[in-house]
Protein backbone atom coordinates (compact mmCIF):
# COMPACT_ATOMS: atom_id res chain seq x y z
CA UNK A 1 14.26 36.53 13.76
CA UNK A 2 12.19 39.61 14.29
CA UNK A 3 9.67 38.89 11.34
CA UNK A 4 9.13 35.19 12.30
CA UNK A 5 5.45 34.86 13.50
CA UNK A 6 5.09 31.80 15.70
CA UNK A 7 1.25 30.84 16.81
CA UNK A 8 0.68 28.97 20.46
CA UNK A 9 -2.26 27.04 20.79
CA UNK A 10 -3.20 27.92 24.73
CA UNK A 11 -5.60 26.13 26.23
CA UNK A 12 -5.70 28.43 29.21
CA UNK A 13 -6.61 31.31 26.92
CA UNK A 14 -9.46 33.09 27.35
CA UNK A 15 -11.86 34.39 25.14
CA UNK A 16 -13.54 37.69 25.20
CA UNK A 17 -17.07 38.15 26.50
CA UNK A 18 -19.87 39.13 24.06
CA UNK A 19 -17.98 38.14 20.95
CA UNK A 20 -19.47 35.82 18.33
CA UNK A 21 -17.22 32.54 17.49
CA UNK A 22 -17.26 34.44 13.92
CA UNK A 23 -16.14 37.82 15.73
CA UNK A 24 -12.75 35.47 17.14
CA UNK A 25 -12.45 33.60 14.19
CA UNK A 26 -11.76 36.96 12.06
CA UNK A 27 -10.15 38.71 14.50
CA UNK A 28 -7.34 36.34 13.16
CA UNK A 29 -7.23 38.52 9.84
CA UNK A 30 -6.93 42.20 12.27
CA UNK A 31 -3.80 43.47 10.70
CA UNK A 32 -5.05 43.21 7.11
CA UNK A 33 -8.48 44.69 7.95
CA UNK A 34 -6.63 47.76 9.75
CA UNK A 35 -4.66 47.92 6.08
CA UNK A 36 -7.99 48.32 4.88
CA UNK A 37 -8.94 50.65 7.15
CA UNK A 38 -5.02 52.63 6.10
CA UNK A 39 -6.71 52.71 2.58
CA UNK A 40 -9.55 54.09 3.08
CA UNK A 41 -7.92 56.66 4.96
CA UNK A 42 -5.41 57.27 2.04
CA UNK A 43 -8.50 57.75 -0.11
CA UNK A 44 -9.79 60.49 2.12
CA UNK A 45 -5.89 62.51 2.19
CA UNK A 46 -6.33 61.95 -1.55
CA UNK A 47 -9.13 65.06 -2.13
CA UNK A 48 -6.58 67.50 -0.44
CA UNK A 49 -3.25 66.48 -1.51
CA UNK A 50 -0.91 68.03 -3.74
CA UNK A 51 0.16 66.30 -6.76
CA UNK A 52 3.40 65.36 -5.13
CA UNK A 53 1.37 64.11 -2.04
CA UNK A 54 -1.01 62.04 -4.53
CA UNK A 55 2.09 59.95 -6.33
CA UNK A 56 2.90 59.23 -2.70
CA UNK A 57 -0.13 58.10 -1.67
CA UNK A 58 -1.51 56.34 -4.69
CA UNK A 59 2.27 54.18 -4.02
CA UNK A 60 1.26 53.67 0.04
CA UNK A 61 -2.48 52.94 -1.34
CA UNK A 62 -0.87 50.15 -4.33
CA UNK A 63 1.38 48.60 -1.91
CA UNK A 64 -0.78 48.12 0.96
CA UNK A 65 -3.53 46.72 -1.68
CA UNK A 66 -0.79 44.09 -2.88
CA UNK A 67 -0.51 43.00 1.13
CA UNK A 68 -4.24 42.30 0.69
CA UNK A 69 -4.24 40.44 -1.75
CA UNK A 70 -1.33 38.76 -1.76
CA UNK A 71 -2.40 37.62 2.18
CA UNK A 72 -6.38 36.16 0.84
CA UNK A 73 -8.18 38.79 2.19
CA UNK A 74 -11.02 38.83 -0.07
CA UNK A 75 -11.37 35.36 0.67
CA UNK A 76 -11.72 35.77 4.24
CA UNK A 77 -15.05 34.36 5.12
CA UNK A 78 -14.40 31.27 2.46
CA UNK A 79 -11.08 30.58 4.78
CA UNK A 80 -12.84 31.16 8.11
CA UNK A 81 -15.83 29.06 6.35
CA UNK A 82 -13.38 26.24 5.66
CA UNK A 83 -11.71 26.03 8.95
CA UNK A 84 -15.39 26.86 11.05
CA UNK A 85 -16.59 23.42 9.22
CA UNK A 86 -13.89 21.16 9.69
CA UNK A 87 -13.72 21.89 12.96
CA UNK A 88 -17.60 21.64 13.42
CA UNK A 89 -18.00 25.11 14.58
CA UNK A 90 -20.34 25.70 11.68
CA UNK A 91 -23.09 23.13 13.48
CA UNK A 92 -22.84 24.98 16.80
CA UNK A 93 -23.68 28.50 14.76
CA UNK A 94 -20.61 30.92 13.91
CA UNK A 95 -23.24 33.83 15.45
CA UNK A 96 -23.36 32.49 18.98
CA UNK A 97 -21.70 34.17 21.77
CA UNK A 98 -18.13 32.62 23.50
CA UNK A 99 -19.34 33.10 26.79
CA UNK A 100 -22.03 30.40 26.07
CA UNK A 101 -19.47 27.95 24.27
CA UNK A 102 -18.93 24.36 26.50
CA UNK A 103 -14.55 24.39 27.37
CA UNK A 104 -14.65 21.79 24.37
CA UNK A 105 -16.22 24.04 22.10
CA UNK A 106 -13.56 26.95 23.43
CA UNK A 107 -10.91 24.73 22.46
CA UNK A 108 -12.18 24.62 18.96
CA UNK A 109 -12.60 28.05 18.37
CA UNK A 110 -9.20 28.85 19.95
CA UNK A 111 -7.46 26.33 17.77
CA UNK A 112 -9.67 27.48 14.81
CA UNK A 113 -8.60 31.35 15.05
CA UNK A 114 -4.53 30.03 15.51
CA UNK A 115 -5.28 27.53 12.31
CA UNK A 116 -6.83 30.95 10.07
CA UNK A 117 -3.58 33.15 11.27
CA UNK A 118 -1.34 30.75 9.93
CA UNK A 119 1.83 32.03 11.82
CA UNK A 120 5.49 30.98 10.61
CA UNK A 121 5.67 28.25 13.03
CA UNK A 122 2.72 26.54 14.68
CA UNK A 123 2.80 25.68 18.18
CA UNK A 124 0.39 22.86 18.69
CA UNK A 125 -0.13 21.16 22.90
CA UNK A 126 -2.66 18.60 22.32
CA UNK A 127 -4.98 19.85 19.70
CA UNK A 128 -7.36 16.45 19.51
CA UNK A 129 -8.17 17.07 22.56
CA UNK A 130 -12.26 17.94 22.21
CA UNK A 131 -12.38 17.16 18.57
CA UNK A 132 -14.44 13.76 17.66
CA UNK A 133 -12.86 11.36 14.59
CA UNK A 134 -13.91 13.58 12.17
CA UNK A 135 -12.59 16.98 12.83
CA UNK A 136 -9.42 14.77 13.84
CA UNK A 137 -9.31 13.63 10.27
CA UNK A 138 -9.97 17.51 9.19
CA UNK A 139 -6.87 18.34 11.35
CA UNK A 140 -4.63 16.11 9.90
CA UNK A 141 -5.26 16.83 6.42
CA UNK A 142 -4.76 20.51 7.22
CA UNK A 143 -1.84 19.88 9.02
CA UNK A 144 -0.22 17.65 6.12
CA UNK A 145 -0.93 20.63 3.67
CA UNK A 146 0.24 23.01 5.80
CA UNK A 147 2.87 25.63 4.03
CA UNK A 148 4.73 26.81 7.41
CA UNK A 149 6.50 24.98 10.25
CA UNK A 150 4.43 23.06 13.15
CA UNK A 151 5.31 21.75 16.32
CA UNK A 152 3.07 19.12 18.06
CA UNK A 153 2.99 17.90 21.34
CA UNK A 154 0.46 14.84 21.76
CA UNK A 155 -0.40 11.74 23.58
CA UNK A 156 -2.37 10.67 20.29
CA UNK A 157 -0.16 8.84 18.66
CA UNK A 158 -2.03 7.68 15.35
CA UNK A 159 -2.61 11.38 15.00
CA UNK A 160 1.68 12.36 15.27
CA UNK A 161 1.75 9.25 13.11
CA UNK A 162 0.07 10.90 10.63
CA UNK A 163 1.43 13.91 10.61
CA UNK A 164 4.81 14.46 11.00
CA UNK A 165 8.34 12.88 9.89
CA UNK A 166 10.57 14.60 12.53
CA UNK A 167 10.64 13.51 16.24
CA UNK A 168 12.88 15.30 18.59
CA UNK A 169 13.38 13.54 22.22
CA UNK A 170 14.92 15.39 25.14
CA UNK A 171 16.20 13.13 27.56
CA UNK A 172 18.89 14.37 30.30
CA UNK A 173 19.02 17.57 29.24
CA UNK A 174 19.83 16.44 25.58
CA UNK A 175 17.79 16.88 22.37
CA UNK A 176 17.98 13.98 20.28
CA UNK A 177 16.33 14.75 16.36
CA UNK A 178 15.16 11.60 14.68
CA UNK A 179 13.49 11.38 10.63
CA UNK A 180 10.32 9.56 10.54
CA UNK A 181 7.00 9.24 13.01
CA UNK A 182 6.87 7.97 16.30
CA UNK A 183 6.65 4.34 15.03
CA UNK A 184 10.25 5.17 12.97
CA UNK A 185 11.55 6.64 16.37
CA UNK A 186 10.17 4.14 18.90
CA UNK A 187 11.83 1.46 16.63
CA UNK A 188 15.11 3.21 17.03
């Protein structure tokens, strides 16, 4: 489907240069700050526009402010404040630059940013990997309330324990689904 959004969680991404972890972490919410952006420029056509031109754009202006809202984007920085903590991004300082971030800390903000866009279906490869117990138990909490579709790929099996109830298994070129965790599906 064209409208599906599905989020990959690379860990060969890059990030860019002289950004802020907090610059990444909202560039998640782009598309609803360049609606903002579409607003304000409505308001400016607004002081020239015919009364005809006006209903039209006080329509554009209502329906683009619904987007907003209905999407959280006045709660922006509480989201980006939620998902900074649990992933402990918050302790290494949400104004310090990517280009002085450990790979661990990378990792973090990477997943963080994929975690705030919170596509149709979540592609996850690994995403313990650099977090310590806590953040781990963060993760799975967010995962388990999670309103979309995930997909996880992980050698940490407590964590796919706790997290999912469908295992698919490809084996000869055959995809086998199975209902439960990896326990339910090794037992199989």
């Amino acid at each position: 489907s064209n409208r599906v959004r599905v989020g990959y969680l690379d860990q060969h991404s890059t990030l860019v240069k002289g950004s802020t972890i907090e610059d990444v972490l909202k560039n998640a919410f782009k598309y609803l700050f360049d609606m903002e952006k579409e607003i304000l420029s409505i308001g400016d056509k607004m002081a020239d526009a015919s009364e005809e031109e006006l209903y039209k754009l006080m329509d554009d202006m209502g329906n683009l402010q619904d987007i907003l809202e209905n999407n959280g984007f006045y709660n922006i920085d509480s989201k980006i404040d939620e998902v900074a903590r649990g992933l402990g991004l918050k302790d290494v300082g949400l104004e310090k630059l990517v280009d002085e971030l450990s790979g661990g800390q990378r990792s973090k903000v990477l997943l963080g940013k994929l975690l705030l866009e919170t596509p149709d279906i979540l592609l996850l490869d690994e995403p313990t990997n650099y977090l310590d117990e806590e953040h781990i138990e963060w993760l799975k909490i967010y995962l388990n309330n999670y309103e979309n579709a995930f997909m996880l790929i992980s050698h940490d099996i407590p964590f796919v324990n706790s997290v999912v109830n469908l295992i698919y298994h490809m084996e000869n070129k055959a995809l086998s689904r199975y209902v439960g965790n990896y326990d339910d599906f090794i037992v199989i």
